[in-house]
Protein backbone atom coordinates (compact mmCIF):
# COMPACT_ATOMS: atom_id res chain seq x y z
CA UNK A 1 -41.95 89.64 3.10
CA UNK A 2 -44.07 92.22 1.62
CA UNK A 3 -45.30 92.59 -1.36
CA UNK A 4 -47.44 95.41 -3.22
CA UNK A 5 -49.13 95.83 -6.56
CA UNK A 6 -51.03 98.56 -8.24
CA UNK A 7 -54.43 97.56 -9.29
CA UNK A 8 -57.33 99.71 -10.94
CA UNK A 9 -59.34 101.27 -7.97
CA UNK A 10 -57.91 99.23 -5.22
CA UNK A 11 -54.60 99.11 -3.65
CA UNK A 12 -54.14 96.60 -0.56
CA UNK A 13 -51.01 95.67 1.46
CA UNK A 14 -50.64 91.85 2.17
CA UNK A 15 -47.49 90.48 4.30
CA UNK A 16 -46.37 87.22 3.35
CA UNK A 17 -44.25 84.53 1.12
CA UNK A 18 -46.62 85.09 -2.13
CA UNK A 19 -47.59 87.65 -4.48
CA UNK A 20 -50.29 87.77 -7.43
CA UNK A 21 -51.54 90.18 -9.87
CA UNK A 22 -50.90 92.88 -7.18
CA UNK A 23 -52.20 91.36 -4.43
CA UNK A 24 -50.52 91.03 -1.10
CA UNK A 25 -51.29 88.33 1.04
CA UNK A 26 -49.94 87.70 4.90
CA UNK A 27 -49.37 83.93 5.73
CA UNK A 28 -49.82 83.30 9.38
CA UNK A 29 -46.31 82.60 11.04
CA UNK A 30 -48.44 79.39 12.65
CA UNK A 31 -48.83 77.73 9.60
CA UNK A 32 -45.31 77.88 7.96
CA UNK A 33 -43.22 74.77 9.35
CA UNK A 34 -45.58 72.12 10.19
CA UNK A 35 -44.59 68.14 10.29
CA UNK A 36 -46.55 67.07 7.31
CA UNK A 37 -45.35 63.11 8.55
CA UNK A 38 -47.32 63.79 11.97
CA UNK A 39 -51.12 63.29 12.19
CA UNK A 40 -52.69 66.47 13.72
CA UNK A 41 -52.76 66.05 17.48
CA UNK A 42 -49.46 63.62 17.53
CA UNK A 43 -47.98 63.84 20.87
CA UNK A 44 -44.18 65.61 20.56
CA UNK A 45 -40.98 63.99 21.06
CA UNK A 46 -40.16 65.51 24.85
CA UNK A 47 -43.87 63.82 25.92
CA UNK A 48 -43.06 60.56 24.45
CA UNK A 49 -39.46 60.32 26.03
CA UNK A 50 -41.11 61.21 29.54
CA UNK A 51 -43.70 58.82 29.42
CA UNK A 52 -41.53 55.85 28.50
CA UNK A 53 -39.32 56.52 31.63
CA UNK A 54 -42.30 57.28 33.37
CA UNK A 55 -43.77 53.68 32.33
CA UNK A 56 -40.18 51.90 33.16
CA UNK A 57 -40.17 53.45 36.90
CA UNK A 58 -43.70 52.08 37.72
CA UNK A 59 -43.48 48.87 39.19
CA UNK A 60 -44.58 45.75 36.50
CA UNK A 61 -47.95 45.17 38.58
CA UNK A 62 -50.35 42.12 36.63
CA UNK A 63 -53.38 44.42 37.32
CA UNK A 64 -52.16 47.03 35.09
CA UNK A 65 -54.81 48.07 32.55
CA UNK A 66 -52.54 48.68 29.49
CA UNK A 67 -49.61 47.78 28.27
CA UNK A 68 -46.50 49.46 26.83
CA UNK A 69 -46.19 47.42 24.36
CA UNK A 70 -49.35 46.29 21.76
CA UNK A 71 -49.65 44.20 19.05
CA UNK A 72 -49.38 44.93 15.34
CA UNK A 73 -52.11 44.74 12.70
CA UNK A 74 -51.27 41.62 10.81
CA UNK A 75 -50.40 43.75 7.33
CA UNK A 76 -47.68 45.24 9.56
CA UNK A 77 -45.92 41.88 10.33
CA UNK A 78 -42.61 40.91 9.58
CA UNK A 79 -40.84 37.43 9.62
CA UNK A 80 -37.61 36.70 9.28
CA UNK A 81 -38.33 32.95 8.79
CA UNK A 82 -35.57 31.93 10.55
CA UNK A 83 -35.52 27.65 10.77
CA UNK A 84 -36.71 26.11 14.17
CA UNK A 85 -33.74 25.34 16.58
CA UNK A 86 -33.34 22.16 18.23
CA UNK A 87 -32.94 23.26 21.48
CA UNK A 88 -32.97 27.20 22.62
CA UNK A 89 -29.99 28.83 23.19
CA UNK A 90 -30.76 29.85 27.06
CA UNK A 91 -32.91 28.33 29.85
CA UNK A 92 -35.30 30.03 32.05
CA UNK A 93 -33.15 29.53 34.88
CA UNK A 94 -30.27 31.61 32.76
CA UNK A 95 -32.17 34.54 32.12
CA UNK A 96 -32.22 37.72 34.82
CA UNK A 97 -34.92 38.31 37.49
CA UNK A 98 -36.27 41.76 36.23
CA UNK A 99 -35.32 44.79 38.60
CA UNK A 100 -38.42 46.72 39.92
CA UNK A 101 -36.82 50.13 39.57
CA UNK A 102 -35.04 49.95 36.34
CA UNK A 103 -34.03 53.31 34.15
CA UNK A 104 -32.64 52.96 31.05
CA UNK A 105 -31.30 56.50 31.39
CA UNK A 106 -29.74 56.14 34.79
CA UNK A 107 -25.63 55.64 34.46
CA UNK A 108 -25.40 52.45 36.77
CA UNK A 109 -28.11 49.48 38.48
CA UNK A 110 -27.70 48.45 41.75
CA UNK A 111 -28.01 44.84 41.61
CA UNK A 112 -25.94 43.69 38.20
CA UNK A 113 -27.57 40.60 36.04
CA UNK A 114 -26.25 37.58 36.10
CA UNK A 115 -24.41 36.96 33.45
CA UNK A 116 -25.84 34.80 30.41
CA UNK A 117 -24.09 31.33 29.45
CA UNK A 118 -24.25 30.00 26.12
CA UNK A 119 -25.61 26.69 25.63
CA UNK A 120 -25.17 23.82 23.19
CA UNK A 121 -27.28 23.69 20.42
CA UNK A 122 -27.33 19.62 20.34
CA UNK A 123 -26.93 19.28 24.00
CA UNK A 124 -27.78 15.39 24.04
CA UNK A 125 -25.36 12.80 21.86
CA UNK A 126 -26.79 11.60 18.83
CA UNK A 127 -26.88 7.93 18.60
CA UNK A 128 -27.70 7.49 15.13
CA UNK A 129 -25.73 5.25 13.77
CA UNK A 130 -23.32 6.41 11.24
CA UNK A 131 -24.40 4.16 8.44
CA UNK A 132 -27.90 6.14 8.47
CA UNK A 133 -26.22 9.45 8.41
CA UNK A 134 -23.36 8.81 5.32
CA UNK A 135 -24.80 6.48 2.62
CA UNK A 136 -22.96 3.42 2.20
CA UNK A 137 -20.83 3.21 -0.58
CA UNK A 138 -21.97 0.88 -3.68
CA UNK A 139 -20.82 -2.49 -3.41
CA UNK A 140 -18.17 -3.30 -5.54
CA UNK A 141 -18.76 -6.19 -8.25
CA UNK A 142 -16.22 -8.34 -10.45
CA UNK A 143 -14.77 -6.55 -13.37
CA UNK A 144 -15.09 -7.79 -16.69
CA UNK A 145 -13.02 -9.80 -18.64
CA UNK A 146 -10.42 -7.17 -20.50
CA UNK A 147 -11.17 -4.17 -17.86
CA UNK A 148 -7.73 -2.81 -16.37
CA UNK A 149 -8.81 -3.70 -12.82
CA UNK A 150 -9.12 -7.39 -14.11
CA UNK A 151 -6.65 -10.38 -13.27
CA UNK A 152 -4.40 -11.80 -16.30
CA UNK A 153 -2.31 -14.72 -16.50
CA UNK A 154 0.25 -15.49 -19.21
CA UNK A 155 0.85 -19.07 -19.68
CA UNK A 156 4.35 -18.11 -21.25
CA UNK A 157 5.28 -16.77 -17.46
CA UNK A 158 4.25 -19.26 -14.80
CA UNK A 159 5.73 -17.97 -11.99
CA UNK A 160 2.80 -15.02 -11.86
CA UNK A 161 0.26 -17.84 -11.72
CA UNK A 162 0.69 -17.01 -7.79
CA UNK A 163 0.28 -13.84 -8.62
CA UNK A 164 -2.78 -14.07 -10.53
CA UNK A 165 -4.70 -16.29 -7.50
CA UNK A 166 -3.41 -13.37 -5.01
CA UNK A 167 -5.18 -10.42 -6.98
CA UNK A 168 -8.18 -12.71 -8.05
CA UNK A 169 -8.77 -13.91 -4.30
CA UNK A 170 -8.05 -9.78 -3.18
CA UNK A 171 -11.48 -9.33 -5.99
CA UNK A 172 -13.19 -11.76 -4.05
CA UNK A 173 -13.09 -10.11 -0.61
CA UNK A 174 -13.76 -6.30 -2.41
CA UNK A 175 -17.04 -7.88 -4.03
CA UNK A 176 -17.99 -10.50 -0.85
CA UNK A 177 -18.43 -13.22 -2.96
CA UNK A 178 -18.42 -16.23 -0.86
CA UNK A 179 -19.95 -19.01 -4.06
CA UNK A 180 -17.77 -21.57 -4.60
CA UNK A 181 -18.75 -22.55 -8.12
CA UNK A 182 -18.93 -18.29 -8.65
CA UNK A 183 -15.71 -18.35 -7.62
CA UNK A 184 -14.07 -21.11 -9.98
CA UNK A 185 -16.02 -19.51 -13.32
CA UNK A 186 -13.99 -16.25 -12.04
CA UNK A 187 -10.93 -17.94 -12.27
CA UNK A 188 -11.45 -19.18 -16.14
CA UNK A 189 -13.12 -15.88 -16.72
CA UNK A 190 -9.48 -14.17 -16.98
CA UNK A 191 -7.18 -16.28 -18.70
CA UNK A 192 -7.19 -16.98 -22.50
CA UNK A 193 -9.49 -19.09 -24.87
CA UNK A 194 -6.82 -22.38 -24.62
CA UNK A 195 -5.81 -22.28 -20.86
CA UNK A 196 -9.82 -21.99 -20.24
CA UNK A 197 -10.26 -24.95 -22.41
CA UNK A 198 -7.41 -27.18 -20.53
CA UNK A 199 -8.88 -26.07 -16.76
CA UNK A 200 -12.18 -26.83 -17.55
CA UNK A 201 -11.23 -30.55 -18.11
CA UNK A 202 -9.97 -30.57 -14.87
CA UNK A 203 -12.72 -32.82 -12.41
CA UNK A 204 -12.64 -30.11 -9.22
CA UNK A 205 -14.13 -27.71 -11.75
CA UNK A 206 -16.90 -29.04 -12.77
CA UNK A 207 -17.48 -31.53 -9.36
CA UNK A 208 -20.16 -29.11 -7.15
CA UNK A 209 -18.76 -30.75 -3.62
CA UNK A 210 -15.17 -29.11 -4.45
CA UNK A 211 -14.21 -25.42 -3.68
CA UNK A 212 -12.43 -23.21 -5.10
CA UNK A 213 -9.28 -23.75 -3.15
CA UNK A 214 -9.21 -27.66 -4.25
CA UNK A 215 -9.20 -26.04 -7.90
CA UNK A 216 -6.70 -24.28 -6.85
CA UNK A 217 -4.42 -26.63 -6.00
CA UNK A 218 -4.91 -28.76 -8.83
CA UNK A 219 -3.89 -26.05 -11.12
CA UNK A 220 -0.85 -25.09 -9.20
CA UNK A 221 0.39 -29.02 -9.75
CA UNK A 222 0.67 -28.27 -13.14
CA UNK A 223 2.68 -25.15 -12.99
CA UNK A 224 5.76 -26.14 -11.11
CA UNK A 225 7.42 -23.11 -11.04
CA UNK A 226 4.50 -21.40 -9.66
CA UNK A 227 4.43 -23.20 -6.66
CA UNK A 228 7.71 -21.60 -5.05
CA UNK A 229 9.83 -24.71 -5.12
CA UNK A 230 11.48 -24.44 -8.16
CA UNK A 231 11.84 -20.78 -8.53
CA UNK A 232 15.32 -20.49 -9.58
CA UNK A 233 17.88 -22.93 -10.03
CA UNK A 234 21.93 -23.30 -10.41
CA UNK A 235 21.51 -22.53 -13.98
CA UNK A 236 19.80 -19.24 -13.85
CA UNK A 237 22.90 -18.50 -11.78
CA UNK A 238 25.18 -19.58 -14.34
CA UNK A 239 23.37 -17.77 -17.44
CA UNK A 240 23.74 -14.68 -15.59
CA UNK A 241 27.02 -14.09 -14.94
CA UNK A 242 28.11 -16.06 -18.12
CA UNK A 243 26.04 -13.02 -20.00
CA UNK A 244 27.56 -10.44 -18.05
CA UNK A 245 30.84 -11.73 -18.41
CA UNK A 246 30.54 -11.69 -22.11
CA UNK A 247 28.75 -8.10 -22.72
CA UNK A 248 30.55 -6.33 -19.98
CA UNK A 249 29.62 -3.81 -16.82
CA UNK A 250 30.64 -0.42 -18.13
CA UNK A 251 28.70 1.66 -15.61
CA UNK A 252 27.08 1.98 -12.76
CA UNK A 253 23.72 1.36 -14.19
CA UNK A 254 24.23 -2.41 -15.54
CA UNK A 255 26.58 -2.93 -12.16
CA UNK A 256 23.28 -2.54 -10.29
CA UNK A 257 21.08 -4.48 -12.88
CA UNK A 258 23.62 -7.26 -12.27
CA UNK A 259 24.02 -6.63 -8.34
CA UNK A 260 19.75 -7.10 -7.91
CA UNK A 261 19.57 -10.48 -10.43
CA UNK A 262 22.01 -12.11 -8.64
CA UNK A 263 20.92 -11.38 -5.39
CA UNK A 264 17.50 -12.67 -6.27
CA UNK A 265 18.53 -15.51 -7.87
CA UNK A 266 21.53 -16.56 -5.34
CA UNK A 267 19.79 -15.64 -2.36
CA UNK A 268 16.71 -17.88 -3.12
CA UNK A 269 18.91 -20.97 -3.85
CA UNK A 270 20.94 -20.31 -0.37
CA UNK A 271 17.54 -20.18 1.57
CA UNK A 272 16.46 -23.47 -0.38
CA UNK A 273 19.85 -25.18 0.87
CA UNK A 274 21.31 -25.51 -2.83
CA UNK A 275 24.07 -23.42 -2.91
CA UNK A 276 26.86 -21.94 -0.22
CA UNK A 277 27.62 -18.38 1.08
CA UNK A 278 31.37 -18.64 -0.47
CA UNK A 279 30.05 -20.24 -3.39
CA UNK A 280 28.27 -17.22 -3.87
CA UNK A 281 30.81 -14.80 -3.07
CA UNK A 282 32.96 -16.38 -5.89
CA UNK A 283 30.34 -16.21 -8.11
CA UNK A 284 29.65 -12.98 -7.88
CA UNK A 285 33.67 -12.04 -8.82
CA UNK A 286 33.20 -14.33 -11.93
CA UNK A 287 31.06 -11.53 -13.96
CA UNK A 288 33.61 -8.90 -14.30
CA UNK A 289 36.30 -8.63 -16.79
CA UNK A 290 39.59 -8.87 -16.37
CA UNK A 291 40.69 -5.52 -16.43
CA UNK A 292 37.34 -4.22 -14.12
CA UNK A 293 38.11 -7.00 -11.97
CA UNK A 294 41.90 -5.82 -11.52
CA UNK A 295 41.12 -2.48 -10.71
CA UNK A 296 38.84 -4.17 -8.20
CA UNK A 297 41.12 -5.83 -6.49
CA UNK A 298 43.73 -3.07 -6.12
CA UNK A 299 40.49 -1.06 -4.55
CA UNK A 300 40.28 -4.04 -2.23
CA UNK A 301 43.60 -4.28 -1.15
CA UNK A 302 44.14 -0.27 -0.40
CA UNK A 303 40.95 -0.50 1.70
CA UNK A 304 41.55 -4.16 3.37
CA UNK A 305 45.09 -4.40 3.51
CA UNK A 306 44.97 -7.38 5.97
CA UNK A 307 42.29 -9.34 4.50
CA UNK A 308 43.65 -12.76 3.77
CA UNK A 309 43.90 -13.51 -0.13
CA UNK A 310 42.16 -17.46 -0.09
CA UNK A 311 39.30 -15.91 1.29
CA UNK A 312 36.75 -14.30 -1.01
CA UNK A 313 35.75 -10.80 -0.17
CA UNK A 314 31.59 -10.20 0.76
CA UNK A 315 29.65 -8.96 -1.79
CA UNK A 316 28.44 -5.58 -0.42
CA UNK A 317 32.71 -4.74 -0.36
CA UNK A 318 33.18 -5.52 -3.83
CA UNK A 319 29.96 -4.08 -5.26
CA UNK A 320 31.51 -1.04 -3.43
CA UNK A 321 35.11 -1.53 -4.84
CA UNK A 322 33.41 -1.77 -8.67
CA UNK A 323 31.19 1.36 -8.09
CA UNK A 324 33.74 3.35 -6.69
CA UNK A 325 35.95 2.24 -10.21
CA UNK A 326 32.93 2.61 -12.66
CA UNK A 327 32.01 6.11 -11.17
CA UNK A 328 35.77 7.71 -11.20
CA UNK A 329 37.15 6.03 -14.34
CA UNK A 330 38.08 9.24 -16.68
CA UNK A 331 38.81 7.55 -19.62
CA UNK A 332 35.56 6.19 -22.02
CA UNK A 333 34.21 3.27 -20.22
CA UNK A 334 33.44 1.01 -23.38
CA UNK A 335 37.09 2.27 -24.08
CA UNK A 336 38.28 0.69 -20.28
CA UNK A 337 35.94 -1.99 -19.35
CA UNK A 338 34.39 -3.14 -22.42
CA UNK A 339 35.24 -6.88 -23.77
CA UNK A 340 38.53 -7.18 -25.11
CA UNK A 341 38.41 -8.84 -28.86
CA UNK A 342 39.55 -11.96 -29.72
CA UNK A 343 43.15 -11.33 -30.98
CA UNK A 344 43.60 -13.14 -34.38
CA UNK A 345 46.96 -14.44 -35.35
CA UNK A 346 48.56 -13.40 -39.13
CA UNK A 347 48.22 -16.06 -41.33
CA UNK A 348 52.19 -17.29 -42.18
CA UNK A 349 53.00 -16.98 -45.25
CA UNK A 350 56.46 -18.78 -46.24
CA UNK A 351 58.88 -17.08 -48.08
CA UNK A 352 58.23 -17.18 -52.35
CA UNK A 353 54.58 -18.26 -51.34
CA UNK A 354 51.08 -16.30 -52.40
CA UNK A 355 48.97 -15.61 -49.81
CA UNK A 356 45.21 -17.39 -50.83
CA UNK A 357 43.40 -14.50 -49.25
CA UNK A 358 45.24 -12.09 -51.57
């Protein structure tokens, strides 16, 4: 670029990128690109490249009096902090023998590298236990007297007295509470103010040589019914079909309310030798109403046309027979099934006479 300006006396020519109050001044094609990054001197890129391959062909030699690679002033360190392994990832034996004529530049090596396995990180079993490694849960303690987890026992039902000792000994086991005498203050701990009062007077409470199970039993001789001998009886039987026979089955619902009570009930006195299979299959026909117990033998009959009439049909055939009726019955079933009423007879009246309840 040139550049020219008139001055006073003087008039000079410069050749260059800049021009002042007439002045022309020539910068020196030398000086225009330099590599202001590069200290003065700096070796160029083509030298370094050839001296690195230059350094990888010479044979690694342990006399050699410099190395290619130095170490860092300390303010240029980096550390990536990663945490200490266990065991390292590779061992000596795994790694390549170095080649003595290596390139990185040349396409292909003559002799490949073996190639690298991984290894296990934790290659030896650990053997700590595994109570040290996952804390053991708290231990579990009684519950209080009122808490939902607790035991209760209402004197007005004895039969779940058994049930009360099952889910108070299950407490015991959860808690491992092997005291005796803990064990029978426990058992008054959960019942009321009055049955506490009447167990305490019993002598295997407050006698120390007794356990808990000799408590136990001398409870359980004052609840008969708790014991499992006298569970039901022949008159449980007859309250239950007498009630059914006087409210009625008109669905399905109260067929299998019935079905389950007398099941229970009829099954326990069979295993306890008080009461026979037919015995129980007539007693099951007993509950239904005359006009449900019709239909239920017409349904019997279609299905089991050869079945002989003196002998009663099982129960599982005439639960069947009545389910079958209750389910398909189109008209209203308090309408078809329900009790008949009483009929009540017309008070006579005699010719000439006034009726009294006119």
């Amino acid at each position: 670029m040139l550049c020219t300006a008139p001055r006073s006396d003087l008039r000079a020519h410069y050749t260059g990128a800049h021009c002042r109050e007439g002045f022309r001044v020539k910068i020196p094609p030398s000086t225009r690109q330099i590599n202001r990054d590069s200290p003065e001197g700096a070796p160029s890129l083509a030298a370094l490249r050839e001296e690195l391959s230059s350094r990888f062909n010479t044979p690694f030699h342990s006399d050699l009096e410099e190395d290619i690679f130095f170490e860092l002033p300390s303010d240029r360190h980096r550390h990536n902090r990663l945490p200490p392994l266990e065991s390292p990832l590779y061992s000596p034996s795994d790694l390549p023998t170095p080649s003595l004529h290596y390139s990185p530049f040349s396409s292909g090596s003559s002799t490949p590298s073996p190639r690298l396995e991984p290894r296990t990180l934790f290659p030896q079993p650990i053997n700590q236990p595994l109570q040290s490694i996952i804390p053991m849960a708290a231990q579990a303690i009684m519950p209080a007297r009122g808490e939902r987890a607790a035991p209760t026992f209402d004197r007005s039902k004895p039969r779940e007295l058994s049930r009360f000792f099952e889910e108070l000994e299950y407490l015991f086991i959860r808690a491992a509470l092997t005291q005796e005498a803990e064990k029978k203050k426990h058992v008054l701990r959960y019942v009321d103010f009055e049955v506490e009062q009447l167990w305490k007077t019993f002598p295997e409470y407050t006698d120390a040589t007794k356990t808990y199970n000799d408590f136990k039993a001398a409870i359980l001789v004052h609840y008969p019914d708790a014991s499992g001998d006298y569970v039901y009886s022949l008159r449980d039987m007859d309250t239950l079909i007498g009630e059914r026979q006087r409210l009625g089955i008109s669905n399905t619902l109260e067929l299998a309310d019935y079905h389950l009570q007398f099941l229970s009930i009829t099954t326990w006195l069979i295993e306890k030798q008080q009461l026979g299979t037919l015995e129980q299959q007539r007693g099951y026909l007993r509950a239904f109403q005359p006009r449900l117990l019709a239909a239920i033998n017409n349904r019997l009959q279609m299905k089991k046309p050869d079945h002989h009439p003196n002998i009663p049909h099982s129960i599982k055939d005439v639960n069947e027979a009545a389910r079958f009726i209750l389910q398909g019955a189109t008209t209203a079933p308090q309408n078809y099934f329900a009790p008949t009423p009483p009929s009540v007879n017309p008070t006579f009246v005699p010719d000439g006479a006034v009726s009294i309840a006119k």
